[in-house]
Protein backbone atom coordinates (compact mmCIF):
# COMPACT_ATOMS: atom_id res chain seq x y z
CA UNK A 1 5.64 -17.52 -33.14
CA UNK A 2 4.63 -15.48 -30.24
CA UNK A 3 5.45 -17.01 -26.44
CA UNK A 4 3.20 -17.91 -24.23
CA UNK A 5 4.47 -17.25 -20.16
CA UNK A 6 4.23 -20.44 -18.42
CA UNK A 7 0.93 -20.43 -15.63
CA UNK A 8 3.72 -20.75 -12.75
CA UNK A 9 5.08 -17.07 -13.83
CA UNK A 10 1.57 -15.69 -14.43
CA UNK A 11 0.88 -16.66 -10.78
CA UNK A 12 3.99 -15.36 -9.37
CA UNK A 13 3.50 -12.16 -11.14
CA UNK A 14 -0.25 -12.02 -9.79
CA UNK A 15 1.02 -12.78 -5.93
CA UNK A 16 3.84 -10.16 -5.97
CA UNK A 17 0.76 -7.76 -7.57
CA UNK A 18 -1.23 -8.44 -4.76
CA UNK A 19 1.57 -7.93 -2.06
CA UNK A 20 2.74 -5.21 -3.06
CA UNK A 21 -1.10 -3.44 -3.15
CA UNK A 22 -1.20 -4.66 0.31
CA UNK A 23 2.02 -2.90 1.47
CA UNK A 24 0.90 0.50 -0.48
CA UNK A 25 -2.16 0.60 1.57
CA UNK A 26 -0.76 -0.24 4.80
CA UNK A 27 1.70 2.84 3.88
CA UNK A 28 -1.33 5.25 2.82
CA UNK A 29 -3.31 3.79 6.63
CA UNK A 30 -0.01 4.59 8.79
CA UNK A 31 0.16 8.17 6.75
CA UNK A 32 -3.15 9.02 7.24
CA UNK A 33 -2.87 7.90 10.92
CA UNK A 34 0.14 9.55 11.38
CA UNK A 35 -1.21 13.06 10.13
CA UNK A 36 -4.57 12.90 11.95
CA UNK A 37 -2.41 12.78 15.15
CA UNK A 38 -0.44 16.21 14.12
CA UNK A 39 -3.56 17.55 13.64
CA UNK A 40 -4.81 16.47 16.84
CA UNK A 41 -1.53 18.06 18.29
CA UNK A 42 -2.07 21.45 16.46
CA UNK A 43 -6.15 21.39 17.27
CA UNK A 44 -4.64 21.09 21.09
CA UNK A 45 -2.13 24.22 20.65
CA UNK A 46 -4.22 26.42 19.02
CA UNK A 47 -7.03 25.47 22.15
């Protein structure tokens, strides 16, 4: 007889999904920010 996961732990599963999305993308934003401004900062020293 195969087990079925209760709705509670489908939903939990689906919110810590979602979270942790969230918190990759805020990562990749501050990365990407974070490397445009060495760019900027080379750009100026090579000027």
């Amino acid at each position: 007889k195969e087990r079925v996961k209760p709705k509670r732990v489908r939903a939990m599963n689906m919110i810590l999904q979602s979270s942790i999305k969230d918190r990759i993308q805020a990562a990749q934003k501050e990365a990407l920010d974070e490397f445009a401004g060495l760019q900027r900062g080379l750009d100026e020293m090579i000027v």
